[in-house]
C-alpha atoms as a PDB file:
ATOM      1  CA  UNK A   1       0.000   0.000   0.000  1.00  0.00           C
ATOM      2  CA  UNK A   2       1.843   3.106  -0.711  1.00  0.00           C
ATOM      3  CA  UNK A   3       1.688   6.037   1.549  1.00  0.00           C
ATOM      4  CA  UNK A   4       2.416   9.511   2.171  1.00  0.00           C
ATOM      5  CA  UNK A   5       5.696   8.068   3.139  1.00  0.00           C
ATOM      6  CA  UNK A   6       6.466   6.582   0.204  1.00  0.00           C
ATOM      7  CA  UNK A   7       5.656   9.830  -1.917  1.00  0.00           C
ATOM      8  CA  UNK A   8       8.202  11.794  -0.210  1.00  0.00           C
ATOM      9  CA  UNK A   9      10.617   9.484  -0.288  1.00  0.00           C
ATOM     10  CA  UNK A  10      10.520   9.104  -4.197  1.00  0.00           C
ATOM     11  CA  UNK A  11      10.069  13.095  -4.485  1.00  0.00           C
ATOM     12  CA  UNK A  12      12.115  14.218  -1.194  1.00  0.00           C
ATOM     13  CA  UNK A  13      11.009  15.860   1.742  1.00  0.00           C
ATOM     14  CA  UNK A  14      12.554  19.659   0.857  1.00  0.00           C
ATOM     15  CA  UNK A  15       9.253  22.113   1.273  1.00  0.00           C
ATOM     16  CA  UNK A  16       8.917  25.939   0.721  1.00  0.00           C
ATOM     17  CA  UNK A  17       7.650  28.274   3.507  1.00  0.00           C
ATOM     18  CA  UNK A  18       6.794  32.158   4.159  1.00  0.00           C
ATOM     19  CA  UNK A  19       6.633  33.730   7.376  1.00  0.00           C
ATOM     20  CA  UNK A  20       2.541  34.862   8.569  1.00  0.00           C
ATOM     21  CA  UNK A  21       4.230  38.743   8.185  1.00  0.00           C
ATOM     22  CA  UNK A  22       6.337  38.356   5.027  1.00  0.00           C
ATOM     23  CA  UNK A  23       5.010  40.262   2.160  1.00  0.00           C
ATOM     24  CA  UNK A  24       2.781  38.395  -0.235  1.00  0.00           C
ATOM     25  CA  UNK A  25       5.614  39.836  -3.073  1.00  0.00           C
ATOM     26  CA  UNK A  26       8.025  37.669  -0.841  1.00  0.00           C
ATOM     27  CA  UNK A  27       5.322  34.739  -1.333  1.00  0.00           C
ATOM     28  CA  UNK A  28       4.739  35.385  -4.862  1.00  0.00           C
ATOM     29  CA  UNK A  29       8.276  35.558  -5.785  1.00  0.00           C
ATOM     30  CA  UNK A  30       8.884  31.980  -3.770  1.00  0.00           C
ATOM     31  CA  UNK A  31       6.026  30.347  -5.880  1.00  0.00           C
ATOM     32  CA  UNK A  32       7.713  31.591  -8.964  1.00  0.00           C
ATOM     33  CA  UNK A  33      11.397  30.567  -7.586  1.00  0.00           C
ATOM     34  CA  UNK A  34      10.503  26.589  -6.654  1.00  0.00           C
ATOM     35  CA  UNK A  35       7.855  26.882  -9.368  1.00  0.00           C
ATOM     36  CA  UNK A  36       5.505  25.564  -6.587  1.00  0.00           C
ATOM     37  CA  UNK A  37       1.731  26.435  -6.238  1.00  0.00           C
ATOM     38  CA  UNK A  38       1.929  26.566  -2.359  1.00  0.00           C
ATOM     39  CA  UNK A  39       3.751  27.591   0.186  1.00  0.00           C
ATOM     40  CA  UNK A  40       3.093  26.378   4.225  1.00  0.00           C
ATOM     41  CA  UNK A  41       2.715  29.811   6.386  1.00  0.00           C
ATOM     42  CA  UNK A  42       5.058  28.713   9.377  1.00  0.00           C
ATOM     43  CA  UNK A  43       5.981  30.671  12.490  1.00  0.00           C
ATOM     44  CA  UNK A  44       9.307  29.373  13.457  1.00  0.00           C
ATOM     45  CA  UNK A  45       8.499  25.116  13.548  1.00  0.00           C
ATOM     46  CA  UNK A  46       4.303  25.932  13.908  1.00  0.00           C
ATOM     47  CA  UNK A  47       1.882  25.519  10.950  1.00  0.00           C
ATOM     48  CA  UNK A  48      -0.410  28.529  10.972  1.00  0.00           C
ATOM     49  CA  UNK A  49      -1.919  27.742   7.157  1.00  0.00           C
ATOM     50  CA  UNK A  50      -0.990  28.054   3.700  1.00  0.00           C
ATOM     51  CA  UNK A  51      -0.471  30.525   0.715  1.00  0.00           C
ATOM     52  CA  UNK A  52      -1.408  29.689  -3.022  1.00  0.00           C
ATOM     53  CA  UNK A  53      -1.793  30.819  -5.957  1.00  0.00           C
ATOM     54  CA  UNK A  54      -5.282  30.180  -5.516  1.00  0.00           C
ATOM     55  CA  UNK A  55      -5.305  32.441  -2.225  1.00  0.00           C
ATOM     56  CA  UNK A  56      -4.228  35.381  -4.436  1.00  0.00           C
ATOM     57  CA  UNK A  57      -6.391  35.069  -7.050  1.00  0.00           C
ATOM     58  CA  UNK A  58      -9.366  35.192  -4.721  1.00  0.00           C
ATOM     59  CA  UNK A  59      -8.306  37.824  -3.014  1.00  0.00           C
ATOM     60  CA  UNK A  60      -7.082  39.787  -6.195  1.00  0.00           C
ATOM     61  CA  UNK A  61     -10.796  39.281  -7.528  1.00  0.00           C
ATOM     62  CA  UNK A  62     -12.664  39.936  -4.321  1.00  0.00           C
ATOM     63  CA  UNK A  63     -11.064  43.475  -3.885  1.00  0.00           C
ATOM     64  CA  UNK A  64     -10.133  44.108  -7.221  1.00  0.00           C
ATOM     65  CA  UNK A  65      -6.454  44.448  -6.467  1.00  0.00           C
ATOM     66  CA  UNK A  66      -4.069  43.774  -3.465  1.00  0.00           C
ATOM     67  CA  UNK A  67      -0.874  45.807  -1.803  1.00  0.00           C
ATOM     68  CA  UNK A  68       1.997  43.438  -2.686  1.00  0.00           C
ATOM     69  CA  UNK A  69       2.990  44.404   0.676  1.00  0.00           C
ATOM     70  CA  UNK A  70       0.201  42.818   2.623  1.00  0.00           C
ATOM     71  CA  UNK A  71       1.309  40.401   5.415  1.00  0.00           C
ATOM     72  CA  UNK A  72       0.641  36.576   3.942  1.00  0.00           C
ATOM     73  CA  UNK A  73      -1.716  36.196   6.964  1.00  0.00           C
ATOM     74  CA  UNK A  74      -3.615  38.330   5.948  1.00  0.00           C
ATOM     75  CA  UNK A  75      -4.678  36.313   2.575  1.00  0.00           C
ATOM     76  CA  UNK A  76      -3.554  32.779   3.620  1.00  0.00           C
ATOM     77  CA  UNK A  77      -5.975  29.299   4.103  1.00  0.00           C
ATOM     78  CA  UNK A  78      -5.540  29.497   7.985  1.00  0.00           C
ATOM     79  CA  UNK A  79      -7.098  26.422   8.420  1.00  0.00           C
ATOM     80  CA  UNK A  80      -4.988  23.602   6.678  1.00  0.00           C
ATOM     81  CA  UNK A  81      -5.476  19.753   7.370  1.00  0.00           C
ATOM     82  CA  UNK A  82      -2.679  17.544   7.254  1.00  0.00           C
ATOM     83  CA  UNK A  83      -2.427  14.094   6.622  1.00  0.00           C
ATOM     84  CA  UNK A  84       0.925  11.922   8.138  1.00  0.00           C
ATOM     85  CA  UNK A  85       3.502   9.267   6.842  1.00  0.00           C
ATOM     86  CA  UNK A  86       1.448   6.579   7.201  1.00  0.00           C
ATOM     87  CA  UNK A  87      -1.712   7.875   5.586  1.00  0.00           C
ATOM     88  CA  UNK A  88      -2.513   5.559   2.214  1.00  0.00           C
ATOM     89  CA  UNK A  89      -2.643   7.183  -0.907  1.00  0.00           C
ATOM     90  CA  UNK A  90      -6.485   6.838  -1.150  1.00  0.00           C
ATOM     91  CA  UNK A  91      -7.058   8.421   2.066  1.00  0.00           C
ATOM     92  CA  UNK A  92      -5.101  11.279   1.210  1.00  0.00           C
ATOM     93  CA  UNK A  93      -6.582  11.338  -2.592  1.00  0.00           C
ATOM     94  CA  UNK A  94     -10.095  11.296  -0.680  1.00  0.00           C
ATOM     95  CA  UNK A  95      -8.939  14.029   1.515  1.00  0.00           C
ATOM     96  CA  UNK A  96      -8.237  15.880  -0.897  1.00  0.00           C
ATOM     97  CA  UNK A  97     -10.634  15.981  -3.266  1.00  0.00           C
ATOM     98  CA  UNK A  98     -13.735  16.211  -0.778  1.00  0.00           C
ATOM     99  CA  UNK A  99     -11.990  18.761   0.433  1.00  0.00           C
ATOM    100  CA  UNK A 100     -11.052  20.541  -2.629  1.00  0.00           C
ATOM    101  CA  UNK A 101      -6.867  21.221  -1.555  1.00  0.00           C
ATOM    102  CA  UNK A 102      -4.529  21.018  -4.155  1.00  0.00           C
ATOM    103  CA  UNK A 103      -1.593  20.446  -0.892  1.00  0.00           C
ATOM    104  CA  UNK A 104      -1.319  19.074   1.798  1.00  0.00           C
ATOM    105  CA  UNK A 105       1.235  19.031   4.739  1.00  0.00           C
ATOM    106  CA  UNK A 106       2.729  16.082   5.537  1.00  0.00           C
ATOM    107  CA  UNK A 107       3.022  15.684   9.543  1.00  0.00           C
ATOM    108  CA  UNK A 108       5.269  13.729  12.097  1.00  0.00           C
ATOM    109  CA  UNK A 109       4.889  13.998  15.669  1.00  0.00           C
ATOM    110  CA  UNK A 110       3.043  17.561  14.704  1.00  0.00           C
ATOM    111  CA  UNK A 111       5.929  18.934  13.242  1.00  0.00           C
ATOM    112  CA  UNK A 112       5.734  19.181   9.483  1.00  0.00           C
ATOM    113  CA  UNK A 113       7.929  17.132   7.355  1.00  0.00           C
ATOM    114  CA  UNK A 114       6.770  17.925   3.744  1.00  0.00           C
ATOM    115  CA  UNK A 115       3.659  18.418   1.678  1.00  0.00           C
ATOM    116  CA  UNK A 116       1.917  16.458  -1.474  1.00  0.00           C
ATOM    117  CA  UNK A 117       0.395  18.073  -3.997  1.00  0.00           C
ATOM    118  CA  UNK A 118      -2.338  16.230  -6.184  1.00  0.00           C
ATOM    119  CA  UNK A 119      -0.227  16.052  -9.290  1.00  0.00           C
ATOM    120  CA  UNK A 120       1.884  13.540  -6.664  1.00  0.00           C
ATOM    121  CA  UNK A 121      -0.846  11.689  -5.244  1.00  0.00           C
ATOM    122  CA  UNK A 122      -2.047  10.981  -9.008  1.00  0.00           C
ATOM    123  CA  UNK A 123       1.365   9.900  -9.809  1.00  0.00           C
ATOM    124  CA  UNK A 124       1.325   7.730  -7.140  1.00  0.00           C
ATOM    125  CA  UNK A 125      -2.139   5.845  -7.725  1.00  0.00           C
ATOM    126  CA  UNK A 126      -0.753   5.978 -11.921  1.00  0.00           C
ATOM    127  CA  UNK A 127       2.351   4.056 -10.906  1.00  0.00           C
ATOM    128  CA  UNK A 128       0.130   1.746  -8.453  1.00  0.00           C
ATOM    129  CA  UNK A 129      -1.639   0.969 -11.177  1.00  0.00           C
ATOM    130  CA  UNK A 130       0.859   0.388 -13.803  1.00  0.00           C
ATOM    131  CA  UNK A 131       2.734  -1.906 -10.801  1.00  0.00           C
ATOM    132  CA  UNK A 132      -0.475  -3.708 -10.446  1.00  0.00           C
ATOM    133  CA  UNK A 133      -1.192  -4.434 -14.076  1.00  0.00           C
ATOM    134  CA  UNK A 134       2.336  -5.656 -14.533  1.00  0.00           C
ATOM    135  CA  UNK A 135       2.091  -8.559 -11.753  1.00  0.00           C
ATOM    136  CA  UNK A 136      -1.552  -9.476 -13.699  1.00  0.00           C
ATOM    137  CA  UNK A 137       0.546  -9.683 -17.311  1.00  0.00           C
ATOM    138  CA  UNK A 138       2.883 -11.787 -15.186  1.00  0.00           C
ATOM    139  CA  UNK A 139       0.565 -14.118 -13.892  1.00  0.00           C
ATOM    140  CA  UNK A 140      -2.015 -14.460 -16.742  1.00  0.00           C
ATOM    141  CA  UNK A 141       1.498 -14.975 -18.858  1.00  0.00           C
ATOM    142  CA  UNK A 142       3.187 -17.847 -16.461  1.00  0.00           C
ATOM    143  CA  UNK A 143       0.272 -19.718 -15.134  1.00  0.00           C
ATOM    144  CA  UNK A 144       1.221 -22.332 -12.701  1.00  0.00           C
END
């Protein structure tokens, strides 16, 4: 069964991070650096939420523009559910989509260890797949 676990060890466990007070320039620029479309909001080792590109497109369109210079808190997801190393791939797939979050932090002991996006979590159940199909070839093709 592969798990969150699994994910991060394939992909690695390196995730990108603003400060709640940073400017959302700061944030922008960071998406644009890692080419990421999150970032966790930590203070020091403590989750307090999480900044897309999502985040500032809502809150671009609700006010009809925004102060680069705003404090990330200030437009963040404050509240962010994580999943841990052990959760399977389709819990964190159901999580996900129910939810409608494109990340999701990765947690060990309550200390954050990494996040998965969807595009990993479909890789995952794609190579799952692809693994499974392979053993069925092998089977149907050596009978015993």
């Amino acid at each position: 069964m592969t798990t969150m676990r699994k994910i991060l060890d394939g992909k690695g466990y390196t995730f990108w991070f603003v400060s709640p007070y940073d400017p959302v320039r700061l944030a922008l620029q960071r998406l644009a650096e890692h080419q990421a479309g999150a970032l966790l909001v930590m203070d020091g080792e403590r989750l307090l939420g999480l900044f897309s590109e999502r985040d500032f497109v809502r809150r671009v369109a609700q006010s009809g523009a925004l102060d680069l210079e705003t404090p990330v808190k200030d437009v963040m997801t404050a509240r962010v559910l994580g999943v841990n190393l052990e959760t399977s791939l389709d819990a964190c797939l159901s999580l996900m989509t129910h939810r409608r979050f494109r990340h999701v932090p990765v947690l060990k002991d309550g200390m954050v260890v990494g996040v998965v996006s969807i595009g990993d979590v479909v890789k995952a159940q794609l190579e799952d797949k692809e693994a499974a199909l392979k053993a069925y070839e092998g089977v149907v093709a050596n009978p015993a």
